[in-house]
Each structure stands twice: as C-alpha cells, then as structure tokens.
PDB file of N, CA and C in Angstrom:
ATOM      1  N   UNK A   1      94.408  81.269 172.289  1.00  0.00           N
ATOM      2  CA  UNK A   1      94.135  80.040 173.010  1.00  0.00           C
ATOM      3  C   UNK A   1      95.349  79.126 172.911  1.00  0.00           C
ATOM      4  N   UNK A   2      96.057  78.870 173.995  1.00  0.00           N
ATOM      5  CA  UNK A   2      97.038  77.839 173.825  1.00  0.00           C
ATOM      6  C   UNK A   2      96.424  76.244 173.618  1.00  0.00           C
ATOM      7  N   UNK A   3      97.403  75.629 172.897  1.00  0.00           N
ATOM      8  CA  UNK A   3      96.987  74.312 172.816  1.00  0.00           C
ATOM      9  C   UNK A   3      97.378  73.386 173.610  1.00  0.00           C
ATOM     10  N   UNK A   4      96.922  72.729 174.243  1.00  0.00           N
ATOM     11  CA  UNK A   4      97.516  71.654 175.964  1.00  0.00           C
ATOM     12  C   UNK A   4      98.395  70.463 175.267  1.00  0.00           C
ATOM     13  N   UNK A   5      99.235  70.358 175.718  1.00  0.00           N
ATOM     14  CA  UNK A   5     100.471  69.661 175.360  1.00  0.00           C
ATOM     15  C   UNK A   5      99.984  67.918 175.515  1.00  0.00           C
ATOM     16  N   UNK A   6     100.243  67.104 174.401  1.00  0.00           N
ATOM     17  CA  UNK A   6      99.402  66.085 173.647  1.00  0.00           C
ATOM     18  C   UNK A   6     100.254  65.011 174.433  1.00  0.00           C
ATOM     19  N   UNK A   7      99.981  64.005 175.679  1.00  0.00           N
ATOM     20  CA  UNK A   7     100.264  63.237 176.441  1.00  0.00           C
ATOM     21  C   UNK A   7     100.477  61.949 175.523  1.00  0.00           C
ATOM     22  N   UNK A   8      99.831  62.183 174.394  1.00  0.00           N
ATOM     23  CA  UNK A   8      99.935  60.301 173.586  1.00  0.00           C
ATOM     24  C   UNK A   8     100.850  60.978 172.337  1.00  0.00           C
ATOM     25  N   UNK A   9     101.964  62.057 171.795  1.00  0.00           N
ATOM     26  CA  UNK A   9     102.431  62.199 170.719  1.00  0.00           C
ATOM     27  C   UNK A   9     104.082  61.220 171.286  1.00  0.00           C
ATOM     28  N   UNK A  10     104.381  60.658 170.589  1.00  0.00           N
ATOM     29  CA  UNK A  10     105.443  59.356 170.805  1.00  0.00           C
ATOM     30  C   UNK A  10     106.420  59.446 170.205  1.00  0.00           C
ATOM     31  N   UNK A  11     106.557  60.632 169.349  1.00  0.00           N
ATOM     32  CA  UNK A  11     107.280  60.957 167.799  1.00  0.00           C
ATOM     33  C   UNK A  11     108.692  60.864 168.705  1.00  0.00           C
ATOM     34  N   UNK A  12     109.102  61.859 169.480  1.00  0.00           N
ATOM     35  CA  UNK A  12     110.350  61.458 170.040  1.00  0.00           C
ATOM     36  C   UNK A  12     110.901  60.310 170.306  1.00  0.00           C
ATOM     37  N   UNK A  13     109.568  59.288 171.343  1.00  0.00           N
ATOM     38  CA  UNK A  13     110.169  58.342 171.600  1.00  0.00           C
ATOM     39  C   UNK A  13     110.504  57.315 170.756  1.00  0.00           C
ATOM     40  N   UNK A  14     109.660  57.369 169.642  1.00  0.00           N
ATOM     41  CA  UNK A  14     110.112  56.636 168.665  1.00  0.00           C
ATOM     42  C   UNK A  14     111.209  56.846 167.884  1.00  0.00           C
ATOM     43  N   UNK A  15     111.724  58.369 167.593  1.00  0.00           N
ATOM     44  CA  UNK A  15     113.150  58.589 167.147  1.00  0.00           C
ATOM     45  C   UNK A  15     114.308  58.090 167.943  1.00  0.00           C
ATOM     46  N   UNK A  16     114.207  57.969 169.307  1.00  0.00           N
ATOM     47  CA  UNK A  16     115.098  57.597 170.316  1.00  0.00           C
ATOM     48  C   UNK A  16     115.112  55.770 170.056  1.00  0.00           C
ATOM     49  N   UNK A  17     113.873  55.389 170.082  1.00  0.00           N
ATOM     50  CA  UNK A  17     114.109  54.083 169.639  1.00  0.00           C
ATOM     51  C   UNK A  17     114.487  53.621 167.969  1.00  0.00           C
ATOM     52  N   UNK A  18     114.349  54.226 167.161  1.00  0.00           N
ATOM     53  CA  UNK A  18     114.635  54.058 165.581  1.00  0.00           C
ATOM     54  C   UNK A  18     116.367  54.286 165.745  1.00  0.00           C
ATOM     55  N   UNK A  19     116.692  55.141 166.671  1.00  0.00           N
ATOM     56  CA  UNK A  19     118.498  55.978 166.393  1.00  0.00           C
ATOM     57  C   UNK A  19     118.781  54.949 167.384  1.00  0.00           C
ATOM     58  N   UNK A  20     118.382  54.076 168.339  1.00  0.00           N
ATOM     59  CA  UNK A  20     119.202  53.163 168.878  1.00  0.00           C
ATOM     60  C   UNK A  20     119.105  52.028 168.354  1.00  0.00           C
ATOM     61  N   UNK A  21     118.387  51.514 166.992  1.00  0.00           N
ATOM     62  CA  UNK A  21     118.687  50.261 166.888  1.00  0.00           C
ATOM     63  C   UNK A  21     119.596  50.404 165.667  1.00  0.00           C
ATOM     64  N   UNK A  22     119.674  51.163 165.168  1.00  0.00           N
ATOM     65  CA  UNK A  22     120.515  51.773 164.034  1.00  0.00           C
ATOM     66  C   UNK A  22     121.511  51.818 164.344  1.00  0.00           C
ATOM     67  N   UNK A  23     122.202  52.744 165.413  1.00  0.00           N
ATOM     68  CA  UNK A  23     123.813  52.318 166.017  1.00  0.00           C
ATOM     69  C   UNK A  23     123.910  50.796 166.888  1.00  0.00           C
ATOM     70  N   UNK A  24     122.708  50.242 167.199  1.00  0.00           N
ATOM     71  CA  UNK A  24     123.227  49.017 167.443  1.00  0.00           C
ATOM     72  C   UNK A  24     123.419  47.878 166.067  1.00  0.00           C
ATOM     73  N   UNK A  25     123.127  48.402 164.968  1.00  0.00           N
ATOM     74  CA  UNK A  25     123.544  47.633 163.472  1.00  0.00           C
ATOM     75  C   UNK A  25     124.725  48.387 163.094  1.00  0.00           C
ATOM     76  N   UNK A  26     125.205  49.252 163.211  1.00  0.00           N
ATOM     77  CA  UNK A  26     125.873  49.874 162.534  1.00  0.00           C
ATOM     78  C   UNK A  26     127.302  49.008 162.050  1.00  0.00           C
ATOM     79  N   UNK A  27     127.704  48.342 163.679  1.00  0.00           N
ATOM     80  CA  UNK A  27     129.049  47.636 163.264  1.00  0.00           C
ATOM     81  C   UNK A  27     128.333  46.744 162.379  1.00  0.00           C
ATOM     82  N   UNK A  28     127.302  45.667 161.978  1.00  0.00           N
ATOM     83  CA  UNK A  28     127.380  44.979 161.240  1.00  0.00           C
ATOM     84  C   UNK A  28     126.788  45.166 159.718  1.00  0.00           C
ATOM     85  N   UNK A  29     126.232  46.096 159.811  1.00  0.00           N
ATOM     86  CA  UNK A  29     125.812  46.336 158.492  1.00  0.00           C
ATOM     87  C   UNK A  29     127.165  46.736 157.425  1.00  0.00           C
ATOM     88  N   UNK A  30     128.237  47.074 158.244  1.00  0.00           N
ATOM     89  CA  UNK A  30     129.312  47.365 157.206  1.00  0.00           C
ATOM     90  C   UNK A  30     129.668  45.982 156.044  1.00  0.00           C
ATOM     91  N   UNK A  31     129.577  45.090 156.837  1.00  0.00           N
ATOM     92  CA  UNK A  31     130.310  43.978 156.122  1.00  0.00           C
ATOM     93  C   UNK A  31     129.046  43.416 155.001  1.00  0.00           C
ATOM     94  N   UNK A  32     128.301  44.273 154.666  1.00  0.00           N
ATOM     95  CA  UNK A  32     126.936  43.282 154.197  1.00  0.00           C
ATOM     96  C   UNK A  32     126.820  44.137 152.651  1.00  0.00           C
ATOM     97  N   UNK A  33     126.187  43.553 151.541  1.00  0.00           N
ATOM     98  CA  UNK A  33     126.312  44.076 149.889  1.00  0.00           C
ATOM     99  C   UNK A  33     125.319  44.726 150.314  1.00  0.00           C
ATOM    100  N   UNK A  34     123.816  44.342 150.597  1.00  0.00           N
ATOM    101  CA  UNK A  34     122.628  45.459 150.640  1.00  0.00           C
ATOM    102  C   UNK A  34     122.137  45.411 151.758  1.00  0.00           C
ATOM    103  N   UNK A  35     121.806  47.058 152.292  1.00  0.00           N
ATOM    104  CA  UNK A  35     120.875  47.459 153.315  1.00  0.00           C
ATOM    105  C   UNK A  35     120.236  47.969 153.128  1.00  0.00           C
ATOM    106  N   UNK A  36     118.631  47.356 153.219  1.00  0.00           N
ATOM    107  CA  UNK A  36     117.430  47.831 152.806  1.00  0.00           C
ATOM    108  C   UNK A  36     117.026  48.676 154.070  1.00  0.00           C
ATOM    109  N   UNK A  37     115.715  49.875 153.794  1.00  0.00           N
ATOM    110  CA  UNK A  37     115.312  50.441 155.331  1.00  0.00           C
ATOM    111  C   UNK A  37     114.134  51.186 154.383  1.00  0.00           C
ATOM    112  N   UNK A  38     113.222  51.586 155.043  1.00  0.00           N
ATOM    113  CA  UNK A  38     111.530  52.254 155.128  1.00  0.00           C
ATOM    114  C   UNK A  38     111.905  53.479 155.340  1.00  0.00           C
ATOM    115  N   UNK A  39     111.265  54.504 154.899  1.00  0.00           N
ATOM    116  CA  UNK A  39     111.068  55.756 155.433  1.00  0.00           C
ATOM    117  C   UNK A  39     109.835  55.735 155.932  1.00  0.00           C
ATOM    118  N   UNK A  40     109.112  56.361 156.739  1.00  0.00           N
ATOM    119  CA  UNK A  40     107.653  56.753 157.266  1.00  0.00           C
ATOM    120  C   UNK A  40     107.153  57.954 157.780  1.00  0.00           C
ATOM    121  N   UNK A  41     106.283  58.137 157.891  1.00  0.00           N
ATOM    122  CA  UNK A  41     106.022  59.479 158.195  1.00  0.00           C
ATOM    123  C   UNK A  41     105.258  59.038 159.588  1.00  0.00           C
ATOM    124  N   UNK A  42     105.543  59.888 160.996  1.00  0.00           N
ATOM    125  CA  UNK A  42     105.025  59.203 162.264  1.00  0.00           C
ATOM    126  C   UNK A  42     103.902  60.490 162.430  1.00  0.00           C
ATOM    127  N   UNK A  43     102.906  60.246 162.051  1.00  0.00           N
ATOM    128  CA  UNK A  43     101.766  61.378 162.156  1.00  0.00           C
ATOM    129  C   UNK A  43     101.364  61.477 163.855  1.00  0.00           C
ATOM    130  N   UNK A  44     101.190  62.201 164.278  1.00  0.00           N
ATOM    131  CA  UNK A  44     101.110  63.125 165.333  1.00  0.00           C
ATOM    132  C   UNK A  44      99.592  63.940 165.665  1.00  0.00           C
ATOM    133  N   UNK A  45      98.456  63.380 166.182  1.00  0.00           N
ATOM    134  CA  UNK A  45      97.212  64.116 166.207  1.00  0.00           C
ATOM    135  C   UNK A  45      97.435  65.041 167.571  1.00  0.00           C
ATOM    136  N   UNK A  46      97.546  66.421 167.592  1.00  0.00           N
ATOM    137  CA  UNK A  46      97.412  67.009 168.618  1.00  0.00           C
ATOM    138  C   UNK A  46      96.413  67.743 169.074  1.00  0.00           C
ATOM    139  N   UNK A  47      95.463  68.059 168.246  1.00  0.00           N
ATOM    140  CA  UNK A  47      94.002  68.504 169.668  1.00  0.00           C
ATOM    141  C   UNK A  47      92.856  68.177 168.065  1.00  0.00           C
ATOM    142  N   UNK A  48      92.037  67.820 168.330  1.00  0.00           N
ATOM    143  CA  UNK A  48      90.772  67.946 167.947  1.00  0.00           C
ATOM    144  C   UNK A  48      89.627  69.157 167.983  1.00  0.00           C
ATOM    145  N   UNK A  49      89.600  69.583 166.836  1.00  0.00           N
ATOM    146  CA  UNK A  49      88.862  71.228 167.096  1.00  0.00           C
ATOM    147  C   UNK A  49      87.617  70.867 166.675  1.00  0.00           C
ATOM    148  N   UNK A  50      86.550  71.358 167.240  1.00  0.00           N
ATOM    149  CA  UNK A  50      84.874  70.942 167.378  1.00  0.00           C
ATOM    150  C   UNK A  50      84.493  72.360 166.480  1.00  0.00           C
ATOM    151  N   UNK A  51      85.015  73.743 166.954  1.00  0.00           N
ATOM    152  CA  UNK A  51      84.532  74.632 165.902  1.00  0.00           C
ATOM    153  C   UNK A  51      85.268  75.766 165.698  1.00  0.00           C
ATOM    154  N   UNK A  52      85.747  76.373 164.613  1.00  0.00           N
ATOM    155  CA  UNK A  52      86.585  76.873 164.536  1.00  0.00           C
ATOM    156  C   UNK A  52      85.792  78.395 163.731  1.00  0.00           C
ATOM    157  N   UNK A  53      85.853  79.593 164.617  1.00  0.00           N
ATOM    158  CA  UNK A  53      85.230  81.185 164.497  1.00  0.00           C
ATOM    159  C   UNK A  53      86.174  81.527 163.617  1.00  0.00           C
ATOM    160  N   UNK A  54      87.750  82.006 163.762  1.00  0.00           N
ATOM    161  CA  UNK A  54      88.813  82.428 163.145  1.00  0.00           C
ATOM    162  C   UNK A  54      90.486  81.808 163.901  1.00  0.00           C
ATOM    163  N   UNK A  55      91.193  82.113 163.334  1.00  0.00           N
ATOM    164  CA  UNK A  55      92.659  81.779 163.597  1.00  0.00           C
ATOM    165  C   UNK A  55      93.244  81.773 164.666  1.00  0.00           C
ATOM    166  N   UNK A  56      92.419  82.642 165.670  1.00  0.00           N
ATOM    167  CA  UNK A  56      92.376  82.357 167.197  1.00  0.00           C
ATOM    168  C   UNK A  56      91.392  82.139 167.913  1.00  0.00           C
ATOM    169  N   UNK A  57      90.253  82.211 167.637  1.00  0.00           N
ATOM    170  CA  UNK A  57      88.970  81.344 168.258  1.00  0.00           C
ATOM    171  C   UNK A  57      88.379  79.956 168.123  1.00  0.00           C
ATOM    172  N   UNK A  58      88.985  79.222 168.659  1.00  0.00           N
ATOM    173  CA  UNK A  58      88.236  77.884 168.236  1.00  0.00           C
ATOM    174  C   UNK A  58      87.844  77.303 169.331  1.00  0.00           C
ATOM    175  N   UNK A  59      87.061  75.985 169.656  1.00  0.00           N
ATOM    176  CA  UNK A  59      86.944  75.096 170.616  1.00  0.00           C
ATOM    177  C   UNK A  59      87.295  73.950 170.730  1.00  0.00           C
ATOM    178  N   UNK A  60      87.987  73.542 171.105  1.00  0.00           N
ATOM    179  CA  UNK A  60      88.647  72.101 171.193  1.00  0.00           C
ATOM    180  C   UNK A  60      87.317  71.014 171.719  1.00  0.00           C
ATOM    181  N   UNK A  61      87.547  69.402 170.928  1.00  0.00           N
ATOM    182  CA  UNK A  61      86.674  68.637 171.658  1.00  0.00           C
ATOM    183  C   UNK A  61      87.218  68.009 172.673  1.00  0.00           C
ATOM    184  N   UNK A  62      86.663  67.500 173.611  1.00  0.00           N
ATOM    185  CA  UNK A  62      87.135  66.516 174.995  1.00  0.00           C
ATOM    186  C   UNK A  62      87.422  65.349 174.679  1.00  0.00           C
ATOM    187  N   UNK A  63      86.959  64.937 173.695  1.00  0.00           N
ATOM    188  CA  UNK A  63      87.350  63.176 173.626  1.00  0.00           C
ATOM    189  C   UNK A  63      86.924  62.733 172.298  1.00  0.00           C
ATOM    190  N   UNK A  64      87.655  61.752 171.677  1.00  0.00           N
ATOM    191  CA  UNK A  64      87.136  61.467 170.158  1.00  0.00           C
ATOM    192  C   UNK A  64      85.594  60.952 170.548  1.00  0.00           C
ATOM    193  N   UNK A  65      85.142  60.537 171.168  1.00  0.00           N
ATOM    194  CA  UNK A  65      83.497  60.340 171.575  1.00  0.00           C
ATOM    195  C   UNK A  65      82.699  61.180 170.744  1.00  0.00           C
ATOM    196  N   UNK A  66      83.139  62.436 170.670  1.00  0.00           N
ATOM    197  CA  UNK A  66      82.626  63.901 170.445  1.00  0.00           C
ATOM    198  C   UNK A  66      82.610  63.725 169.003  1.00  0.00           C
ATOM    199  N   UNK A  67      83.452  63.078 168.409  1.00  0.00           N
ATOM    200  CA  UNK A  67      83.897  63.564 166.699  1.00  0.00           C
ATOM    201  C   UNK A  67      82.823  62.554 166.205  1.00  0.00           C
TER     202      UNK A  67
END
C-alpha cells in the first residue's frame, strides 16, 4: 500500500526559511561575543493508520474526526 504524499508536512519549507534568516545574520553575527540559537525537532505526521493486519496491510483513517 503506498502512502499519499502529506499536503500539510512544512519540514522543507521551514528549512528554507530557518537557512535564509541565518545567511541573512551571518554578516552580523561576526562582530558579536555570544550567539545563542535552539535546536528543535520539526515533527512531521504523515498518515494516520485506523488498523494495522501486518507490515503491509493496514488502513489509513480519512480525517482526525476518525481518531
């Protein structure tokens, strides 16, 4: 069963926005004693499984409604 490709996962776009504000500090963070920054983890829900037979049989749900 393939899994349908997750229309709300953002993880890219958010790397694209995290790596552009970063080279837009870059010239100034040189001149500065401390630069503080977060790590995070950007979690990613991609299908919701309703019941799962074995490692290739499962059923996906339609909508968190369902869960």
């Amino acid at each position: 069963m393939e899994i349908p490709h997750n229309k709300y996962d953002v993880t890219q776009k958010a790397l694209v926005g995290v790596k552009s504000k970063i080279d837009a500090m870059e010239g100034s963070a040189s001149n500065k004693y401390v630069f503080l920054g977060f790590d995070g983890y950007i979690d990613s829900l991609y299908s919701l499984v309703s019941n799962r037979e074995d490692v290739s049989n499962w059923t996906l749900m339609n909508s968190m409604k369902q869960m």
